[in-house]
PDB file of N, CA and C in Angstrom:
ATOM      1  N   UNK A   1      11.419  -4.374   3.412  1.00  0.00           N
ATOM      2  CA  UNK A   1      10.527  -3.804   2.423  1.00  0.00           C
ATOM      3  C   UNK A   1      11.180  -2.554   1.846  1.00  0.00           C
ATOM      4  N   UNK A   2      12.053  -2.431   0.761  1.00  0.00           N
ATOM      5  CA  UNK A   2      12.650  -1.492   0.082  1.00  0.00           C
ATOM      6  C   UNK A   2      11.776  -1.020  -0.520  1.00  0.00           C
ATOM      7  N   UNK A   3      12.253  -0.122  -1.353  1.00  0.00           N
ATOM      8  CA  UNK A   3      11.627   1.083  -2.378  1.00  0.00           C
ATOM      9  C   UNK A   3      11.044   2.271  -1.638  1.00  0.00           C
ATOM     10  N   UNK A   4      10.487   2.724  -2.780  1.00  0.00           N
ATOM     11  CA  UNK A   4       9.948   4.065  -2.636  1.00  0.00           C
ATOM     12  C   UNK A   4       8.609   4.306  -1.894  1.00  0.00           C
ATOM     13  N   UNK A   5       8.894   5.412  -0.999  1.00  0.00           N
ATOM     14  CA  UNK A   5       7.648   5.580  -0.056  1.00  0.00           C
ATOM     15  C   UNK A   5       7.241   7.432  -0.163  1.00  0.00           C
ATOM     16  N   UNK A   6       6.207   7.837  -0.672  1.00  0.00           N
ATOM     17  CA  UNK A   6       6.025   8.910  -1.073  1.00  0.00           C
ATOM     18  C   UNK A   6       6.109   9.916   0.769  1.00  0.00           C
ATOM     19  N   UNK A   7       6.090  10.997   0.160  1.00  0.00           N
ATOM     20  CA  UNK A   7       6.055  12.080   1.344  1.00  0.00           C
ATOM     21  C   UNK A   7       4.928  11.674   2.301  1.00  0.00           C
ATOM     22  N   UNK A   8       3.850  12.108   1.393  1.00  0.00           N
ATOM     23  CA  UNK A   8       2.036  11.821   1.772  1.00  0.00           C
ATOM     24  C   UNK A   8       2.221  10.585   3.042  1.00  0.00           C
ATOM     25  N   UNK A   9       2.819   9.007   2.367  1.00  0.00           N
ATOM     26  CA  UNK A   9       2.982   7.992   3.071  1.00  0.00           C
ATOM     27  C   UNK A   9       3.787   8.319   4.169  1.00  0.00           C
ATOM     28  N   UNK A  10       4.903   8.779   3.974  1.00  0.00           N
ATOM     29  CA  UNK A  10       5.711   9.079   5.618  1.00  0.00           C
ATOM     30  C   UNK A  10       4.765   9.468   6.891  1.00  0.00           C
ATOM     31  N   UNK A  11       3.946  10.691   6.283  1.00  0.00           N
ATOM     32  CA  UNK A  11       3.386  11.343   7.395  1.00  0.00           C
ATOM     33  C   UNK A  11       2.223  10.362   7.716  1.00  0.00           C
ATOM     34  N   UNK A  12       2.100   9.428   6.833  1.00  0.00           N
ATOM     35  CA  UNK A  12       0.959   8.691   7.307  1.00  0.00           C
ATOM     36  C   UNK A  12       1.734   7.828   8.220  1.00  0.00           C
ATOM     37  N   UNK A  13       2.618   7.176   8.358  1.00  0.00           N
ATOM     38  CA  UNK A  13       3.284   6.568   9.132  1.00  0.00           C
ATOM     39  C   UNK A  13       4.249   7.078  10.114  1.00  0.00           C
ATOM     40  N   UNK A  14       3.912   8.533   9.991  1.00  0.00           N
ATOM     41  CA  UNK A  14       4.747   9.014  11.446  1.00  0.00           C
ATOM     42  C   UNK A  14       3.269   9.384  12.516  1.00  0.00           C
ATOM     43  N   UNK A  15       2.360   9.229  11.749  1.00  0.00           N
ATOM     44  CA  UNK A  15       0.720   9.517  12.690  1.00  0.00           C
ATOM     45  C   UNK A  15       0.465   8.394  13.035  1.00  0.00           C
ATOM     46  N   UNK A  16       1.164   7.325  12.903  1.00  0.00           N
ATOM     47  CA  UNK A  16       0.401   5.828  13.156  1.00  0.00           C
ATOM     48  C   UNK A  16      -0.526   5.048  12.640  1.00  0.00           C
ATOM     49  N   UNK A  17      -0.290   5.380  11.068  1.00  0.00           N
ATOM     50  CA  UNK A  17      -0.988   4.731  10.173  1.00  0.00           C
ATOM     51  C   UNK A  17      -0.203   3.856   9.048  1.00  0.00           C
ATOM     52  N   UNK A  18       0.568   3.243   9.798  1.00  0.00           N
ATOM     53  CA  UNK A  18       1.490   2.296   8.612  1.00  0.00           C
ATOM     54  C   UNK A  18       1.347   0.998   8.263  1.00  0.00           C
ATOM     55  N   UNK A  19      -0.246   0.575   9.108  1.00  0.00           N
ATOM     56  CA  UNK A  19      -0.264  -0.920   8.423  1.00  0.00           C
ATOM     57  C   UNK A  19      -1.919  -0.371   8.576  1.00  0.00           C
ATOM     58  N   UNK A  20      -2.163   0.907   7.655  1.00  0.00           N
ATOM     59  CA  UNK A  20      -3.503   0.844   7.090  1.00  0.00           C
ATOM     60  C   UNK A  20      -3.336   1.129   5.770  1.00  0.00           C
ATOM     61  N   UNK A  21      -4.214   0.879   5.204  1.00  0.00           N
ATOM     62  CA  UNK A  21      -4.456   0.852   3.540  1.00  0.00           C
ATOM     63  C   UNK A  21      -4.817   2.172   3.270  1.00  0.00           C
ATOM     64  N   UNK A  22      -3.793   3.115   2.642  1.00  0.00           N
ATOM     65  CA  UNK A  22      -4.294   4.117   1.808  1.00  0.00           C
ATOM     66  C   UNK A  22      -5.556   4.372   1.117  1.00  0.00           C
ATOM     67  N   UNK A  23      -5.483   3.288  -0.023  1.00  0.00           N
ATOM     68  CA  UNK A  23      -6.704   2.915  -0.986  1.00  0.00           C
ATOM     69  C   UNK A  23      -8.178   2.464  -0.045  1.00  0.00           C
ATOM     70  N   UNK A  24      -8.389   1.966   1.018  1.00  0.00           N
ATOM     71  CA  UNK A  24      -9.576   1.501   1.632  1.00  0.00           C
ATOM     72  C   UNK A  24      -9.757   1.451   3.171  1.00  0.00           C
ATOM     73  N   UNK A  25      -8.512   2.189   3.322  1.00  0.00           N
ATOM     74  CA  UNK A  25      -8.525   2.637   5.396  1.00  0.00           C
ATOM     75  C   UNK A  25      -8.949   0.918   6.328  1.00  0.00           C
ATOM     76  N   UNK A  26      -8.311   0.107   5.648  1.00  0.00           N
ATOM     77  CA  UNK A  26      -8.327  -1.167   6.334  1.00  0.00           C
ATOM     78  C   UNK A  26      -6.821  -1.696   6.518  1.00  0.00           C
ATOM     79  N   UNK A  27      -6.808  -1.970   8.345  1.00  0.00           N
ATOM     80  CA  UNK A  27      -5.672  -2.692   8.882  1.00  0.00           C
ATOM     81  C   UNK A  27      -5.206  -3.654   7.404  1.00  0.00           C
ATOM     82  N   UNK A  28      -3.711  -3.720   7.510  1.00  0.00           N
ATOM     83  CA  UNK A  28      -2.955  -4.508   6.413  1.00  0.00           C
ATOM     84  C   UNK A  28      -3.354  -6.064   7.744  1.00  0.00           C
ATOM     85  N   UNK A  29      -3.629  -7.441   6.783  1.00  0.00           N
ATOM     86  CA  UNK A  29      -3.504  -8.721   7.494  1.00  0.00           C
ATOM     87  C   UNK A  29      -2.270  -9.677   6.973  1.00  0.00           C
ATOM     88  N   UNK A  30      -1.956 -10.780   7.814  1.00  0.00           N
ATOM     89  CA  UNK A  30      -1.136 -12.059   7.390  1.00  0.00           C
ATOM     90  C   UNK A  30      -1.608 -11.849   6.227  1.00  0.00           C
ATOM     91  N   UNK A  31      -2.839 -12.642   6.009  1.00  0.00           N
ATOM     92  CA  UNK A  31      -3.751 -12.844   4.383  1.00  0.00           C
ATOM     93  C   UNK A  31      -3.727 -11.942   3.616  1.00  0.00           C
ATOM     94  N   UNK A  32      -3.351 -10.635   3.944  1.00  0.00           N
ATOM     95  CA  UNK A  32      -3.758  -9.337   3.000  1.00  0.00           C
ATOM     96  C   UNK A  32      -2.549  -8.244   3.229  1.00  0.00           C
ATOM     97  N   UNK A  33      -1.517  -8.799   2.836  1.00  0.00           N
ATOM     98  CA  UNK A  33      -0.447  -7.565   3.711  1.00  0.00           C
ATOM     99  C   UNK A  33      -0.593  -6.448   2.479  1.00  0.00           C
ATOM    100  N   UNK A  34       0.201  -5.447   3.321  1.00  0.00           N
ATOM    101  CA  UNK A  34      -0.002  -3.778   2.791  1.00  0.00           C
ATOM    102  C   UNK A  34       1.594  -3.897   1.745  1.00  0.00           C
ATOM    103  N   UNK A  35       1.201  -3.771   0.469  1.00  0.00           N
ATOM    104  CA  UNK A  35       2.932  -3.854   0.001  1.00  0.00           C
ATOM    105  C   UNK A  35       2.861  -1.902  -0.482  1.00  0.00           C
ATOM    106  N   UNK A  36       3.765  -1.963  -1.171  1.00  0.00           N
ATOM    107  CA  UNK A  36       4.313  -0.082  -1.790  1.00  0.00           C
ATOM    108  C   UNK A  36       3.470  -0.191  -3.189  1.00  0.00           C
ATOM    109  N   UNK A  37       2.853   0.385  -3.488  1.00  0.00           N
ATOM    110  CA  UNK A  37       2.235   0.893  -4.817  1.00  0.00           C
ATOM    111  C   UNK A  37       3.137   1.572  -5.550  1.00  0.00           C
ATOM    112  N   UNK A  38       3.213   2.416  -6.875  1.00  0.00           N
ATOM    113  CA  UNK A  38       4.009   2.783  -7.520  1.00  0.00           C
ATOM    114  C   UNK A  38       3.812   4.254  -7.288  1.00  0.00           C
ATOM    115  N   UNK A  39       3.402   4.561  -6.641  1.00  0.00           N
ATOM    116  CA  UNK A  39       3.089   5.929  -5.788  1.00  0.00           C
ATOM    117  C   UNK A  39       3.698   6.382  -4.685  1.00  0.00           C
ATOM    118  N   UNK A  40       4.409   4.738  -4.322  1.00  0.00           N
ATOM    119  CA  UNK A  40       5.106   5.380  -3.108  1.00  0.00           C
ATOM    120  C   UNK A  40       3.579   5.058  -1.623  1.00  0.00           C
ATOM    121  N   UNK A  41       2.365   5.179  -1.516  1.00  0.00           N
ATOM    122  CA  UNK A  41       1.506   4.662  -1.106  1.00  0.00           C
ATOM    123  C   UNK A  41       1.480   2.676  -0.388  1.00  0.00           C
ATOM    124  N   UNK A  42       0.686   2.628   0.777  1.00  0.00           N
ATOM    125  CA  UNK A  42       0.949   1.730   1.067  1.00  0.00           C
ATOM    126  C   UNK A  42      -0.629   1.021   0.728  1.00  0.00           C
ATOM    127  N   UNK A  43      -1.184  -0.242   0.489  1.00  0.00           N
ATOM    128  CA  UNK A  43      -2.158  -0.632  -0.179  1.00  0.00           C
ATOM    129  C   UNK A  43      -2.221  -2.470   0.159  1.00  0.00           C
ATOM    130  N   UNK A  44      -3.509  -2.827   0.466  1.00  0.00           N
ATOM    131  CA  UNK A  44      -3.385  -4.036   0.115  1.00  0.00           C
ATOM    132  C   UNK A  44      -2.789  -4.829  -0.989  1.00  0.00           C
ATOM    133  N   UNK A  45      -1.931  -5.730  -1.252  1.00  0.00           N
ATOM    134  CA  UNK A  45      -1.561  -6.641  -1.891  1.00  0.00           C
ATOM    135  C   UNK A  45      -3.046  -7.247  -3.124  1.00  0.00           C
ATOM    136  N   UNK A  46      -4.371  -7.617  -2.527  1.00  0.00           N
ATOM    137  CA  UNK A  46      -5.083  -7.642  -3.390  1.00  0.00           C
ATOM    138  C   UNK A  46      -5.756  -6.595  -4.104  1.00  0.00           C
ATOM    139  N   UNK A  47      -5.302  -5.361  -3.964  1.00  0.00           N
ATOM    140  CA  UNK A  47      -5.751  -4.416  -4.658  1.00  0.00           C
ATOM    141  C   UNK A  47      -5.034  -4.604  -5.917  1.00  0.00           C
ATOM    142  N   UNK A  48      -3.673  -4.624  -5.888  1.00  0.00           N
ATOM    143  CA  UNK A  48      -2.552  -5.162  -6.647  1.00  0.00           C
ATOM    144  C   UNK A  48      -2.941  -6.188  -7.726  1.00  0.00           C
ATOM    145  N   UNK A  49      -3.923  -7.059  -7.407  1.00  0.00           N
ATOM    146  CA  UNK A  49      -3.623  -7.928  -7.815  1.00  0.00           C
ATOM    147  C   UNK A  49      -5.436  -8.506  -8.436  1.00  0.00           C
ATOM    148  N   UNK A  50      -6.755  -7.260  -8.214  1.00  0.00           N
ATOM    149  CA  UNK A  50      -7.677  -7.805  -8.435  1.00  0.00           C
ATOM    150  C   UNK A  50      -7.948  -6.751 -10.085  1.00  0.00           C
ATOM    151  N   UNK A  51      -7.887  -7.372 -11.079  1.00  0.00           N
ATOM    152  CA  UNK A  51      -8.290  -6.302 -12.161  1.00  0.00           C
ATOM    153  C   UNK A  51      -9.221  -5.908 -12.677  1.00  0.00           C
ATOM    154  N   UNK A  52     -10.232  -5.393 -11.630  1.00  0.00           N
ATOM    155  CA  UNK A  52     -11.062  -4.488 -11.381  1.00  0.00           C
ATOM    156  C   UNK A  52     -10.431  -3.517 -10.602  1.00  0.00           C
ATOM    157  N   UNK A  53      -9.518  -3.449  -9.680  1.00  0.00           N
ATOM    158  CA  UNK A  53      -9.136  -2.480  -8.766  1.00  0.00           C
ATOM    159  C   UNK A  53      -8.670  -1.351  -9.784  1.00  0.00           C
ATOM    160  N   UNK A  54      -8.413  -0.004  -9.605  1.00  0.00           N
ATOM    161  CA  UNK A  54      -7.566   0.792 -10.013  1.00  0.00           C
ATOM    162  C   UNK A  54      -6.632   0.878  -9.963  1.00  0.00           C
ATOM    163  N   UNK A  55      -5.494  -0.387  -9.022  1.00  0.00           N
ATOM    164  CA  UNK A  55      -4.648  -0.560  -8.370  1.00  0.00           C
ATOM    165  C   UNK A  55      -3.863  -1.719  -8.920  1.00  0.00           C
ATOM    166  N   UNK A  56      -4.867  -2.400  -9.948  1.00  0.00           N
ATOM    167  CA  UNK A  56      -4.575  -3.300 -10.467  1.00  0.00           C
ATOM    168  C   UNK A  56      -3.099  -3.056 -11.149  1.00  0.00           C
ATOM    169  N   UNK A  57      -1.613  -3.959 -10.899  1.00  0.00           N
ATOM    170  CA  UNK A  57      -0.636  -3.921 -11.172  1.00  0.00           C
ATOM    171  C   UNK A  57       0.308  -3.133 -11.061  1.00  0.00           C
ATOM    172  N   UNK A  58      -0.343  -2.160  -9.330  1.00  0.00           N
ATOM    173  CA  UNK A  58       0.623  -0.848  -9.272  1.00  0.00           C
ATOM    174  C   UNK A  58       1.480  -1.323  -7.994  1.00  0.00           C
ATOM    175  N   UNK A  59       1.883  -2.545  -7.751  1.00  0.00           N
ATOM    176  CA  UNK A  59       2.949  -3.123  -6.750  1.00  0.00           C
ATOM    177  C   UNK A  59       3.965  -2.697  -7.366  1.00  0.00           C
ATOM    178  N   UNK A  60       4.952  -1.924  -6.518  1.00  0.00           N
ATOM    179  CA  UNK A  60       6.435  -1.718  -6.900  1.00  0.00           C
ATOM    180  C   UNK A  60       7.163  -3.266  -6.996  1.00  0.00           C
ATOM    181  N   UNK A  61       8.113  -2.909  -7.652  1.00  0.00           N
ATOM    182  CA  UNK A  61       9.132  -4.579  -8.029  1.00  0.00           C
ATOM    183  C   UNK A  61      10.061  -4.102  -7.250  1.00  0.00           C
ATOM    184  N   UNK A  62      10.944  -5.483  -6.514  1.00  0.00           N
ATOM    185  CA  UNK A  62      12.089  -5.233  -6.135  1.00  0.00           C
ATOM    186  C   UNK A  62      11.890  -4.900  -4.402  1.00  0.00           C
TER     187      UNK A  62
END
């Protein structure tokens, strides 16, 4: 999983929060994995991808 991971996100994942959702504080699943937002933030995949979300189309590429 390359790219960019903001500051904010590090420390969330040096506290033991790296397969929770920034955007909604829910465990990342098989069905629902956590990809990089364009923030650098880690986020469900359907946040990404529902356009109602605010999140709608902020999956990093690549």
């Amino acid at each position: 999983m390359a790219g960019f991971i903001s500051a904010a996100q590090q420390r969330r994942d040096h506290a033991g929060l790296r397969n929770v959702c920034t955007a909604c504080g829910h465990d990342g699943t098989n069905s629902d994995p956590l990809v990089k937002s364009d923030d650098g933030s880690r986020i469900h995949r359907s946040h990404t991808t529902d356009p109602h979300s605010g999140f709608y189309g902020a999956e990093q590429k690549g």
